[in-house]
Protein backbone atom coordinates (compact mmCIF):
# COMPACT_ATOMS: atom_id res chain seq x y z
CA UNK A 1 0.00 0.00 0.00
CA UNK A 2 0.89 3.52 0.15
CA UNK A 3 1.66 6.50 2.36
CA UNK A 4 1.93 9.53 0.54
CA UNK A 5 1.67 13.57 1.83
CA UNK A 6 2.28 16.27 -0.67
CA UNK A 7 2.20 20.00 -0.66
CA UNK A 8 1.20 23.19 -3.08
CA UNK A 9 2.84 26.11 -1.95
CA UNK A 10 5.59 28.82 -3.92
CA UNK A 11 8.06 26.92 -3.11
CA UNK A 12 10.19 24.39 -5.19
CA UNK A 13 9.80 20.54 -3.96
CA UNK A 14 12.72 19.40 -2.19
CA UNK A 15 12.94 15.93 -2.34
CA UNK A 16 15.90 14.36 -0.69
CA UNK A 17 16.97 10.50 -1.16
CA UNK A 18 20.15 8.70 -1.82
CA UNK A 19 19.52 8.81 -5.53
CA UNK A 20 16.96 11.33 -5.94
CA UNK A 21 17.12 14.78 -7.40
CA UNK A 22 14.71 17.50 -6.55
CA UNK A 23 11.86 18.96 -9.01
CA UNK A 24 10.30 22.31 -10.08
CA UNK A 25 6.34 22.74 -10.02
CA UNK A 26 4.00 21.77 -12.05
CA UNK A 27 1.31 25.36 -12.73
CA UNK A 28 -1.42 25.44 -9.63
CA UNK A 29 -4.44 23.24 -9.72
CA UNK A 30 -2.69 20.63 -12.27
CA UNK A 31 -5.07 18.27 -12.34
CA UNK A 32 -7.82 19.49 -9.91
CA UNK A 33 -11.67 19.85 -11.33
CA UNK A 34 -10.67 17.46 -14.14
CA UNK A 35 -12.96 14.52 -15.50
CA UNK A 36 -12.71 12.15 -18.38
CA UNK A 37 -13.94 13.54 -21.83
CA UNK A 38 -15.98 10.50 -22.30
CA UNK A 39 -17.04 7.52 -20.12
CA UNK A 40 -14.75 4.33 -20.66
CA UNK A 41 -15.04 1.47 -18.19
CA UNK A 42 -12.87 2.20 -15.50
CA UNK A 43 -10.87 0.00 -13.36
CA UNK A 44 -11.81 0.18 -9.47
CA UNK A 45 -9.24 -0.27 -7.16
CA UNK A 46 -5.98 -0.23 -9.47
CA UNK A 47 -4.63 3.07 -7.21
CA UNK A 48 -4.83 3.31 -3.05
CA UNK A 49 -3.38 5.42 -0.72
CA UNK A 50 -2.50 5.05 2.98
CA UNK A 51 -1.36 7.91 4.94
CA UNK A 52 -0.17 8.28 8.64
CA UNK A 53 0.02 11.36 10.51
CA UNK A 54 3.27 11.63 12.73
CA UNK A 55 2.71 15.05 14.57
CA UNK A 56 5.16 17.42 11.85
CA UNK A 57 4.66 15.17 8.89
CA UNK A 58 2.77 12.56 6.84
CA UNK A 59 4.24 9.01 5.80
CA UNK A 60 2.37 8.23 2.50
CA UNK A 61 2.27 5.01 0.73
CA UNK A 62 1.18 4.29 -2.96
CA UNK A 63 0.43 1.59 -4.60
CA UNK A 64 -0.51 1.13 -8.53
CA UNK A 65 -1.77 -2.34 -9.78
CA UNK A 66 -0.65 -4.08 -13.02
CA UNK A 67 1.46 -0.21 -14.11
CA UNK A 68 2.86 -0.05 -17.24
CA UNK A 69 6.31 -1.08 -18.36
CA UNK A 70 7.89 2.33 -17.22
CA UNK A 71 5.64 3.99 -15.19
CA UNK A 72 5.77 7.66 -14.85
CA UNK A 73 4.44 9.35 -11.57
CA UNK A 74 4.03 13.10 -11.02
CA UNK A 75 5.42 14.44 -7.71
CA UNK A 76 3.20 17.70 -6.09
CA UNK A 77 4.02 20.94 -6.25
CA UNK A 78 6.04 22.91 -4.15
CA UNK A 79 6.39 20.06 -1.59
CA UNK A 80 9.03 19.02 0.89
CA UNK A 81 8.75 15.72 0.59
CA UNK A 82 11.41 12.63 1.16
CA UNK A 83 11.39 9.62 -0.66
CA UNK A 84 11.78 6.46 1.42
CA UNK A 85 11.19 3.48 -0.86
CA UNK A 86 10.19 2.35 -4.35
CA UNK A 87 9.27 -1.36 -4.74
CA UNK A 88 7.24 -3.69 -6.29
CA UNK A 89 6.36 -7.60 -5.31
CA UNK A 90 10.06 -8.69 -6.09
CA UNK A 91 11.73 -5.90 -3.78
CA UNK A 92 13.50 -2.52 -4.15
CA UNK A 93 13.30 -1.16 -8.04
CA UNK A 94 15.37 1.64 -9.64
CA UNK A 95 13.64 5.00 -9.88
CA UNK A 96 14.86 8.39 -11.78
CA UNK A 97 13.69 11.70 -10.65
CA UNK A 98 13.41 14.36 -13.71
CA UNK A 99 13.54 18.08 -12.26
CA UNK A 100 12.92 19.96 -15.12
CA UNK A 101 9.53 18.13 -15.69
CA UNK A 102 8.52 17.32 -11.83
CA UNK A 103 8.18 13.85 -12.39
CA UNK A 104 9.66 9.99 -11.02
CA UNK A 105 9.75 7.55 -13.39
CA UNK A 106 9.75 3.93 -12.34
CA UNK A 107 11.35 0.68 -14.04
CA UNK A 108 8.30 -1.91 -13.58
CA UNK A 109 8.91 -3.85 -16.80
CA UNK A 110 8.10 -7.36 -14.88
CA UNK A 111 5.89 -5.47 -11.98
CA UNK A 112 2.71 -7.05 -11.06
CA UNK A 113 2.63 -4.00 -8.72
CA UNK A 114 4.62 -0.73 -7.49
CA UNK A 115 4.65 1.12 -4.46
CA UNK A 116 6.51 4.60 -3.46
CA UNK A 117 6.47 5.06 0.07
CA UNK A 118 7.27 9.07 1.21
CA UNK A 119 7.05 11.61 4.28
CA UNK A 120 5.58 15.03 3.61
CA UNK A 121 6.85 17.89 6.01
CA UNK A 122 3.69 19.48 7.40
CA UNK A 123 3.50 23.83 8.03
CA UNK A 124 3.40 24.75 11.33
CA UNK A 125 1.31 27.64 10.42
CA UNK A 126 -2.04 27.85 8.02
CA UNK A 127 -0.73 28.28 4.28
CA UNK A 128 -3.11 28.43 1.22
CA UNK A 129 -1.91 25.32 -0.13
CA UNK A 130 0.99 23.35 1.71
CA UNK A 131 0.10 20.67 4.18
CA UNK A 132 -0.88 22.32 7.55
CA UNK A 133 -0.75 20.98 11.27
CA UNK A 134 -1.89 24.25 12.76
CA UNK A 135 -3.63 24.63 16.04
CA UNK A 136 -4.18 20.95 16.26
CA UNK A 137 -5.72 20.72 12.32
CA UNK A 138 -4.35 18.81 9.98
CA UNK A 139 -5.54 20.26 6.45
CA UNK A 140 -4.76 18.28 2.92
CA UNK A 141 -5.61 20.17 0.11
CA UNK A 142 -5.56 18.01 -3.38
CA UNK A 143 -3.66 17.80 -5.10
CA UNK A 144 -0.97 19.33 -3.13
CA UNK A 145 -0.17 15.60 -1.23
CA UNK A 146 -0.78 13.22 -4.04
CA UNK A 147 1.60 11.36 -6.21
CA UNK A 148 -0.42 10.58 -9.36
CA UNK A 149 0.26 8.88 -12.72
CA UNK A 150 0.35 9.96 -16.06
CA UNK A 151 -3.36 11.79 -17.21
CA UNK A 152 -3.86 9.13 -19.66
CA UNK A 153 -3.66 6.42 -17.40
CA UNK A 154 -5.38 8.19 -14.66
CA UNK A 155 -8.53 8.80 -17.06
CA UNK A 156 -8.99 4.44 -16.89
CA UNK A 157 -8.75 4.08 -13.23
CA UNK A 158 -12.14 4.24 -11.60
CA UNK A 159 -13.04 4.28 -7.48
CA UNK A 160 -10.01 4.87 -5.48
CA UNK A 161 -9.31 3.87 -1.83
CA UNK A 162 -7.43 6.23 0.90
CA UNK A 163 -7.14 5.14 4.39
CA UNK A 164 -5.72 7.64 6.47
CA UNK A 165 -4.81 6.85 10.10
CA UNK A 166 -5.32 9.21 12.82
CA UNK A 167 -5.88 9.79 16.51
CA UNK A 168 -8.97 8.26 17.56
CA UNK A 169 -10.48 12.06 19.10
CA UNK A 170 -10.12 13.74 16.06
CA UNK A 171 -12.97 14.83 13.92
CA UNK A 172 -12.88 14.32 10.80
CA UNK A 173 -14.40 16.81 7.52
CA UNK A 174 -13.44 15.90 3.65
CA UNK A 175 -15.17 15.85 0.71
CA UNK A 176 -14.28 12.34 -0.26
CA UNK A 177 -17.10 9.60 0.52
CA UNK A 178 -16.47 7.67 4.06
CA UNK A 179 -16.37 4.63 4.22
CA UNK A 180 -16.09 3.62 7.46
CA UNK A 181 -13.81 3.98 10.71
CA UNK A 182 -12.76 1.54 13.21
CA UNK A 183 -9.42 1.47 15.84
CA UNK A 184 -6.35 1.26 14.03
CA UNK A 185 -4.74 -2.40 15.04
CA UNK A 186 -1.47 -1.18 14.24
CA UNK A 187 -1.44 2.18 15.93
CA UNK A 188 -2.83 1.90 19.58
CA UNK A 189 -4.45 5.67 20.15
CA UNK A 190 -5.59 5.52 16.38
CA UNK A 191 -8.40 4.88 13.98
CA UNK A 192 -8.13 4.02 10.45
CA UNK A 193 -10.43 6.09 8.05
CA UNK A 194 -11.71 4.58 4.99
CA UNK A 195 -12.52 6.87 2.29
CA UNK A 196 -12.93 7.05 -1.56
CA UNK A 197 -12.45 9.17 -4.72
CA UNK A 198 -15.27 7.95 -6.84
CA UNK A 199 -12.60 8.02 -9.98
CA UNK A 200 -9.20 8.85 -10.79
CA UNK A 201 -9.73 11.83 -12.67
CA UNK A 202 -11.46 13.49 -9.88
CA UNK A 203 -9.32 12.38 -6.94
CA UNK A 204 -7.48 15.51 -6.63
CA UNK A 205 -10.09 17.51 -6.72
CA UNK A 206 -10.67 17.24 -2.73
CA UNK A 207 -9.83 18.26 0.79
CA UNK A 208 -9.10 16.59 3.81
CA UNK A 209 -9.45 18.26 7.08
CA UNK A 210 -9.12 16.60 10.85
CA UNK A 211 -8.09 17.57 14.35
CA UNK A 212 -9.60 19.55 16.88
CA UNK A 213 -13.05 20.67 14.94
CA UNK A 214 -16.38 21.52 15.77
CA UNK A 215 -18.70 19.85 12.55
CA UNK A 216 -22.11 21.05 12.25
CA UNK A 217 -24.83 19.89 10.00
CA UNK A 218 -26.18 22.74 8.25
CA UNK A 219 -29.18 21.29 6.11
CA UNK A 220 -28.27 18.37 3.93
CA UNK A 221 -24.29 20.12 4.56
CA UNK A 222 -21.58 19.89 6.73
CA UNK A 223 -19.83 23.10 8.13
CA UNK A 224 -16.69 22.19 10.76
CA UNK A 225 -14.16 25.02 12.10
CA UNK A 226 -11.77 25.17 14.86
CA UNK A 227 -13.40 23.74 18.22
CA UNK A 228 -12.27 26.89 20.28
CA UNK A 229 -13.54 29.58 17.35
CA UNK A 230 -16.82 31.51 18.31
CA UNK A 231 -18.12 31.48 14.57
CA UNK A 232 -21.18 33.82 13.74
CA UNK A 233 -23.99 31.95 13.71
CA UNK A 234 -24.94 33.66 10.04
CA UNK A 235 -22.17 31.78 8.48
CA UNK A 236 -24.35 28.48 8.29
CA UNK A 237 -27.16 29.98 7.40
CA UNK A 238 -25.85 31.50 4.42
CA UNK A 239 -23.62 28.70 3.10
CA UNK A 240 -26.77 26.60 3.29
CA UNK A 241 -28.78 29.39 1.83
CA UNK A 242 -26.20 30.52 -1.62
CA UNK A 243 -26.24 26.14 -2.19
CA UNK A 244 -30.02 26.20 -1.71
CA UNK A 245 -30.45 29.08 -4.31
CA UNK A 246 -27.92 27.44 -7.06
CA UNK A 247 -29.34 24.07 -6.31
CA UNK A 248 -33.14 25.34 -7.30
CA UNK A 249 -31.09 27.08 -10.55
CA UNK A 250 -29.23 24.28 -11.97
CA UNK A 251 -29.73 21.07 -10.10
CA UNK A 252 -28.18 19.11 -6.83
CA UNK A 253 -24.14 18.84 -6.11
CA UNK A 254 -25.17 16.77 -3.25
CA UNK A 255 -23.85 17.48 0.27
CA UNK A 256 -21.40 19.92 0.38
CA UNK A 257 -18.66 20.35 3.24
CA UNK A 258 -17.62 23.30 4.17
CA UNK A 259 -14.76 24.57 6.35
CA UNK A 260 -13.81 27.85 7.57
CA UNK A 261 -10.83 28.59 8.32
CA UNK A 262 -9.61 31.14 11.11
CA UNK A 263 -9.68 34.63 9.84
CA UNK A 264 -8.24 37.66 12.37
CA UNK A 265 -9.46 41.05 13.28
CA UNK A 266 -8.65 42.20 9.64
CA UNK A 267 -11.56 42.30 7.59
CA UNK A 268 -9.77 41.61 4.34
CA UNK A 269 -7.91 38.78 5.83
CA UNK A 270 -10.56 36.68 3.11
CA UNK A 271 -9.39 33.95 0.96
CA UNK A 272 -11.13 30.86 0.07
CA UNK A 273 -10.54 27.86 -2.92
CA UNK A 274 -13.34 25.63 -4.38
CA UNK A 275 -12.85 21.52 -4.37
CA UNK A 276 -15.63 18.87 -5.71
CA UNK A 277 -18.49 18.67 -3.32
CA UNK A 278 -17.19 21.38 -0.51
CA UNK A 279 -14.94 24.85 -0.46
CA UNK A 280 -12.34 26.35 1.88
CA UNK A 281 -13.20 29.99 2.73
CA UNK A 282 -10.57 31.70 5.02
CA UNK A 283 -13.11 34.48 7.02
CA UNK A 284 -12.30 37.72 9.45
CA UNK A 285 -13.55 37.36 13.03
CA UNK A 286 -16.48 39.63 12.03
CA UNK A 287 -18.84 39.17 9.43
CA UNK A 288 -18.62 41.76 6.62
CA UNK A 289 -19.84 42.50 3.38
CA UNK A 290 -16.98 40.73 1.39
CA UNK A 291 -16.78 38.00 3.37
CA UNK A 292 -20.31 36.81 2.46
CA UNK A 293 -19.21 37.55 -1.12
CA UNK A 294 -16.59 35.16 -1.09
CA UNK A 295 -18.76 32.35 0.49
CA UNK A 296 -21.30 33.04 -2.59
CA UNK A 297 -18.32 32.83 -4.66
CA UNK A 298 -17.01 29.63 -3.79
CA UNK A 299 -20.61 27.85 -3.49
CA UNK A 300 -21.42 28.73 -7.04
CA UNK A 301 -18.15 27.17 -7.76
CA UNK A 302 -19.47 24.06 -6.78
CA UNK A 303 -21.24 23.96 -9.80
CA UNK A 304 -18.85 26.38 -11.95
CA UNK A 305 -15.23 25.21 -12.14
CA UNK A 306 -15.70 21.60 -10.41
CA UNK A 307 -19.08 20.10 -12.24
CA UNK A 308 -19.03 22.58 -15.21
CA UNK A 309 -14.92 22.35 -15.68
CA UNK A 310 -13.45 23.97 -19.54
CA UNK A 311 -10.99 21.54 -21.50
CA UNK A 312 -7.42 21.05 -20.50
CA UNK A 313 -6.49 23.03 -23.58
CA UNK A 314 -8.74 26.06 -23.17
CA UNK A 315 -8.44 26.57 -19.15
CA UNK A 316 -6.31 29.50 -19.47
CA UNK A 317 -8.08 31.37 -22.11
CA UNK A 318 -11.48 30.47 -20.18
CA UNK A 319 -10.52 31.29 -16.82
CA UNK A 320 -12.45 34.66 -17.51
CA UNK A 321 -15.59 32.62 -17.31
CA UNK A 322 -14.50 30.21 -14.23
CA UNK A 323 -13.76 33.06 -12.21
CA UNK A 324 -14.67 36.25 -13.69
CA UNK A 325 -18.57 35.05 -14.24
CA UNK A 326 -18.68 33.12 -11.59
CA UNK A 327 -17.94 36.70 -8.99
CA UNK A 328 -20.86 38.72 -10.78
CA UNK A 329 -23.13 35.83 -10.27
CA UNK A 330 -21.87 36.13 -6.54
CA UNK A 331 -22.73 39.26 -6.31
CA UNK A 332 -26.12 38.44 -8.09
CA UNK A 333 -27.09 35.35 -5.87
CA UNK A 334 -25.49 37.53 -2.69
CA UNK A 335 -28.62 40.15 -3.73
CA UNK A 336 -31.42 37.68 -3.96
CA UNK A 337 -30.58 36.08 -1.09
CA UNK A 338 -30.45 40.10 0.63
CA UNK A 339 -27.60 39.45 2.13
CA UNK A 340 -25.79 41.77 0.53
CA UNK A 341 -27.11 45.52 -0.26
CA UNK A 342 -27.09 48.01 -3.62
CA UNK A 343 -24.97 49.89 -2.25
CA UNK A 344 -22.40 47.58 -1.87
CA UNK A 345 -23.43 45.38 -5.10
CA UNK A 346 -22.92 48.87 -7.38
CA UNK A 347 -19.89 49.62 -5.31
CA UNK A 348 -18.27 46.02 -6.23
CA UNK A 349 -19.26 46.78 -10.12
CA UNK A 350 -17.57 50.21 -9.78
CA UNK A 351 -14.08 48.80 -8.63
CA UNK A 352 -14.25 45.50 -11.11
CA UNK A 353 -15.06 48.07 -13.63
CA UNK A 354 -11.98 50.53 -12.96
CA UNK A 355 -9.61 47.62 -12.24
CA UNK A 356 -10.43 46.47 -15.73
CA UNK A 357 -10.00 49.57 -17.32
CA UNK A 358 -6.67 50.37 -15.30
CA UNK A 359 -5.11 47.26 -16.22
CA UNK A 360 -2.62 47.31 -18.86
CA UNK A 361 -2.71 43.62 -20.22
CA UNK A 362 -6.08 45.04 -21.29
CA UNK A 363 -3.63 47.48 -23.79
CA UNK A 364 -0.88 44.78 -24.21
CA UNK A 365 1.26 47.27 -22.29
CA UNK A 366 4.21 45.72 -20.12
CA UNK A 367 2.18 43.50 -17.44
CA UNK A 368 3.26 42.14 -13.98
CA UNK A 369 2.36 38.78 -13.39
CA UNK A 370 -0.11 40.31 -10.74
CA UNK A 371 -2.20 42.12 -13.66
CA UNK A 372 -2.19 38.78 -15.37
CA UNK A 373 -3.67 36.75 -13.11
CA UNK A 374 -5.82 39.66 -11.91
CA UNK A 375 -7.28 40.54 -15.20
CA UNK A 376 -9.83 37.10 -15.85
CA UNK A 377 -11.48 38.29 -13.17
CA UNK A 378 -12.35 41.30 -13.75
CA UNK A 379 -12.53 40.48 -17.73
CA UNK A 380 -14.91 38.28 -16.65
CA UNK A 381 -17.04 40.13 -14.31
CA UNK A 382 -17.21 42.85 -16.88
CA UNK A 383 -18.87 40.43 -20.21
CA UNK A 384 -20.97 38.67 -16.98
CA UNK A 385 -22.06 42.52 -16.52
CA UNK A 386 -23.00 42.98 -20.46
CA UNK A 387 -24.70 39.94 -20.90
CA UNK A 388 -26.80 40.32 -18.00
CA UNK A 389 -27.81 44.09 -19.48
CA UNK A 390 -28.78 42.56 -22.63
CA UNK A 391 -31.03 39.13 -21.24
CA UNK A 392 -32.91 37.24 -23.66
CA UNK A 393 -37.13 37.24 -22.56
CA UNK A 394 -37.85 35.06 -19.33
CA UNK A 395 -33.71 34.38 -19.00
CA UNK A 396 -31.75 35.15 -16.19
CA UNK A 397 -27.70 35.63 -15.82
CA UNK A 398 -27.66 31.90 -14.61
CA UNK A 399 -29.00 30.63 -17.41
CA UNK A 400 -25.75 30.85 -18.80
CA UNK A 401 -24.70 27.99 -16.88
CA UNK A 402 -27.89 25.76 -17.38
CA UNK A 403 -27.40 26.10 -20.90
CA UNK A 404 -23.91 25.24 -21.25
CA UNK A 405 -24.98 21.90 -19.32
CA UNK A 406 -27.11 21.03 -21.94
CA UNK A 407 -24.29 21.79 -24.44
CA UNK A 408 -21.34 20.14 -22.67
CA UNK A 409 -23.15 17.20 -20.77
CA UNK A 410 -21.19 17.13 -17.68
CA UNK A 411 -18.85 15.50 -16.89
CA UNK A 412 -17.41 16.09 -20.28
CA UNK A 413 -15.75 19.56 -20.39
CA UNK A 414 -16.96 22.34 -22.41
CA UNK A 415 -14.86 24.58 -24.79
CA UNK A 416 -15.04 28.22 -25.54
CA UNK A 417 -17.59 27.07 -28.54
CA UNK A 418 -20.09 25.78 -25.70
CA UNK A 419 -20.26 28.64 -23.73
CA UNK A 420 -20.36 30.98 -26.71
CA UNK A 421 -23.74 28.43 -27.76
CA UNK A 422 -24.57 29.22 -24.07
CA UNK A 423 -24.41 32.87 -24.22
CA UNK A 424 -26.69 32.80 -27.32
CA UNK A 425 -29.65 31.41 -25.87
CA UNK A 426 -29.50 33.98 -23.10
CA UNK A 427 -28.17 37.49 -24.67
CA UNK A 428 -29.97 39.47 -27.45
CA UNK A 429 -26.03 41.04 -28.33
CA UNK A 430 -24.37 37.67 -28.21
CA UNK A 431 -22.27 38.61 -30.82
CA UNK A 432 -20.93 41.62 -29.73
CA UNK A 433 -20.44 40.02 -25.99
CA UNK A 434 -18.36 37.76 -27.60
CA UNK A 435 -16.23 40.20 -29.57
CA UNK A 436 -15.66 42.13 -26.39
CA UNK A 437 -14.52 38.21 -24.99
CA UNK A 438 -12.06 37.57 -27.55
CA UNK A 439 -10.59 40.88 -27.40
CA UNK A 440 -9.74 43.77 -24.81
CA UNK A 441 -11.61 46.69 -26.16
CA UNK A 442 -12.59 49.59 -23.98
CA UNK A 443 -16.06 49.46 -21.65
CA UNK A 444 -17.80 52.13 -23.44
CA UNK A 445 -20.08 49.88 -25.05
CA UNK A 446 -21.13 47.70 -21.61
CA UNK A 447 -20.84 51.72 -19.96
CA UNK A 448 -23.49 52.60 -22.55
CA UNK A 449 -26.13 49.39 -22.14
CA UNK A 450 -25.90 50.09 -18.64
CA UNK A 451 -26.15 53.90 -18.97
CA UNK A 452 -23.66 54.23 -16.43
CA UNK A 453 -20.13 56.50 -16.68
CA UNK A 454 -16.90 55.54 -14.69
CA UNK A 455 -15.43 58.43 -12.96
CA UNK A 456 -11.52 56.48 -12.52
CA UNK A 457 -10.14 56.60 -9.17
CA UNK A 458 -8.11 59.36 -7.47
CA UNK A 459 -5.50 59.67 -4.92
CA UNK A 460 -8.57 60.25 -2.10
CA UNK A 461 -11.61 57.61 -3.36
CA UNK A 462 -11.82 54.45 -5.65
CA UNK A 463 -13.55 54.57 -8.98
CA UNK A 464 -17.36 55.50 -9.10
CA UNK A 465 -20.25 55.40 -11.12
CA UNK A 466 -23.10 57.87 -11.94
CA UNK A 467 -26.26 57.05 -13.30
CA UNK A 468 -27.16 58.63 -16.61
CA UNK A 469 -30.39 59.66 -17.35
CA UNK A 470 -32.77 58.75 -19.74
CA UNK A 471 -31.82 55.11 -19.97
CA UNK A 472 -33.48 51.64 -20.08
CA UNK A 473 -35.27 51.18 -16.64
CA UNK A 474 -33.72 47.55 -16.11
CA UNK A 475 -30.16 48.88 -16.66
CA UNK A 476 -30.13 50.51 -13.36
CA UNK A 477 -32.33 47.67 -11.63
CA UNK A 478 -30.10 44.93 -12.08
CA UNK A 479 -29.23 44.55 -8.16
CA UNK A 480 -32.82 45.83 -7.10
CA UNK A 481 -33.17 42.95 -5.36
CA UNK A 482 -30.76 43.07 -3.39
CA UNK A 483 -31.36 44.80 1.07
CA UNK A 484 -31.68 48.04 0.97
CA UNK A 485 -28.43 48.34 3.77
CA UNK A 486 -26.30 45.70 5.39
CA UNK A 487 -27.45 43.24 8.39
């Protein structure tokens, strides 16, 4: 069997072993929110994974059955992890470690089987994607802890076990399926965990979270945080209300779990990241504005980026859509729900709109990797905006995703062609939406639909927007429903 822990962070992976050499990283999220383009009959059990927790690391061991003649294995990213052992059923076998590609490739010619047995260093401190043991939680975030094969054999391998060994007063919150949990007979002061990845294409795209939790049933969900934190009692409510709403929209993710991480007395000390079936979401000690943005942003992912997930060759140039659509429909699903108010929703289009029209990959000027990763968003949130000015008779914004459903059949992945057949059936100016998506022309056009003009930001106040008179009614409605101030 295996034991394997494995980390995401900036960081390069340091892996250290007598013949070993260390690896770069592979770009974030790899192979999370993938899924196989069509369904093949998939082979159950041919991966497991054991993992032991041993206070500031993990011991991982994993096994592949009947690999290939050479198997190739792809190491996490930025990971400290050590390599004990490679075998198969015949003993130690010869392993070469490529650092310019961040991969281990294994000599199993005659193996029936092949293990790789490795310890991952755990953070003493919450990160956003390393391995954590952190005020007595241990937090795994796929697929910064996995080993993992080659894509094209992962896409054959169906339902994976993971047994993960722990101590037996630890609560327990991940979004793979349990399968049970007894006393470890190995480990006295343990329990053995059985869970499952219902497929190898999808088994990254998890969490696993344990220690010292409080887990609370919130409808159908599951919500756990740190046992000692005094969370707002709001926070349930509206996790269980954003997946009610999108559930009603566009169908049933199932049970989602949920864990919030410990914020401080910052209010923008906010982060969060979206797995299949459940989210992270970092929040302040009090409950503000943004912070229930971000937990409407990370339920809808639920449903876009980890059920509705682009091609593997298109990700980058749709990430406008993952990310950027997905915050206006946030802030849409944050109004109906009146959790959030105008004020704040029009405030929130105001600064998407001026960080679009400030950013200079917009103009192809010289770019900072910050404006590059920061411009999908608000790319995104800007044609979101337009399309939702220029809705299609009894549509809505969301409709957009129900319709690419139909066009992509999940779980195959969509490309830019399905969500530009998408946008048709919803927007009267598909065409010209699209233009605007393919290129990076200015916002007088969406500024016009919307009768709306940007006054840019100055040295004393962020960017603004007025209201123009004598415009369509709806263009100044579109967050109507949304509380008149903040609760």
């Amino acid at each position: 069997m295996v034991a394997s822990w494995l980390t995401l962070t900036t960081f390069m992976i340091l892996l250290t072993c007598t013949s070993c050499k260390s690896a770069p990283a592979l770009p974030d999220d790899e192979v999370v929110g993938r899924a196989p383009e069509s369904k093949i009959e998939l082979v159950d059990d041919a991966m497991a994974y054991r993992v032991l927790w041993q206070e500031d690391s993990i011991r991982v061991v994993f096994r592949l059955v009947s690999p290939p003649p050479n198997t190739r294995l792809f190491l996490p990213k930025d990971a400290q992890v050590t390599l004990q052992d490679a075998r198969d059923e015949a003993g130690p076998i010869f392993t070469t470690i490529d650092r310019s590609a961040n991969h281990i490739d294994v000599n199993t010619t005659d193996s029936e089987w092949v293990e790789l047995e490795y310890v991952v260093k755990l953070e003493a401190r919450e990160t956003r994607f390393a391995p954590s043991f952190h005020n007595n939680i241990l937090v795994l975030l796929g697929p910064t802890f996995l080993v993992l094969p080659a894509r094209q054999l992962l896409s054959k391998v169906g339902a994976v076990p993971i047994e993960v060994h722990l101590p037996t007063d630890w609560k327990v919150l991940t979004t793979w399926r349990e399968s049970g949990r007894k006393p470890s007979a190995t480990h006295p002061g343990f329990d053995v965990i059985g869970l499952r990845a219902e497929e190898g294409m999808v088994l990254s795209d998890a969490f696993f979270v344990a220690g010292n939790l409080k887990v609370e049933n919130s409808g159908p969900h599951r919500i756990a945080f740190s046992e000692g934190r005094n969370l707002d009692p709001r926070v349930p409510e509206i996790v269980e209300e954003a997946i009610e709403l999108m559930t009603q929209k566009l169908g049933s993710q199932g049970t989602a779990n949920v864990f919030i991480q410990d914020g401080s007395a910052d209010p923008s000390d906010l982060d969060g990241l979206g797995r299949r079936n459940g989210f992270v979401v970092k929040l302040p000690d009090s409950l503000n504005a943004q912070s229930k943005l971000l937990i409407f942003h990370e339920a809808i992912h639920l449903w876009n980026g980890h059920w509705l997930v682009p091609r593997d060759q298109e990700e980058q140039e749709l990430r406008w859509f993952v990310e950027g659509v997905t915050h206006y429909l946030a802030l849409k699903l944050g109004c109906e729900s009146r959790q959030l108010s105008e004020e704040f929703a029009w405030t929130e289009v105001a600064q998407n709109l001026g960080a679009y029209e400030q950013n200079p990959v917009r103009t192809v000027n010289p770019v900072t990797e910050l404006d590059q990763l920061r411009f999908p968003y608000d790319h995104g949130f800007v044609l979101a905006l337009y399309a939702d000015l220029t809705l299609k008779p009894d549509v809505e914004i969301f409709d957009w995703l129900n319709y690419l459903a139909k066009a992509s059949a999940p779980p195959a992945r969509y490309s830019s062609t399905d969500v530009r057949v998408a946008l048709e059936q919803i927007s009267k100016n598909s065409n010209l939406i699209w233009q605007f998506a393919e290129s990076r022309v200015p916002l007088e056009n969406v500024l016009r639909e919307a009768g709306l003009h940007l006054l840019p930001p100055t040295s004393s106040r962020p960017p603004k927007l007025s209201k123009l008179a004598g415009v369509p009614k709806n263009a100044h409605q579109l967050f109507s429903a949304c509380a008149a101030y903040e609760n």
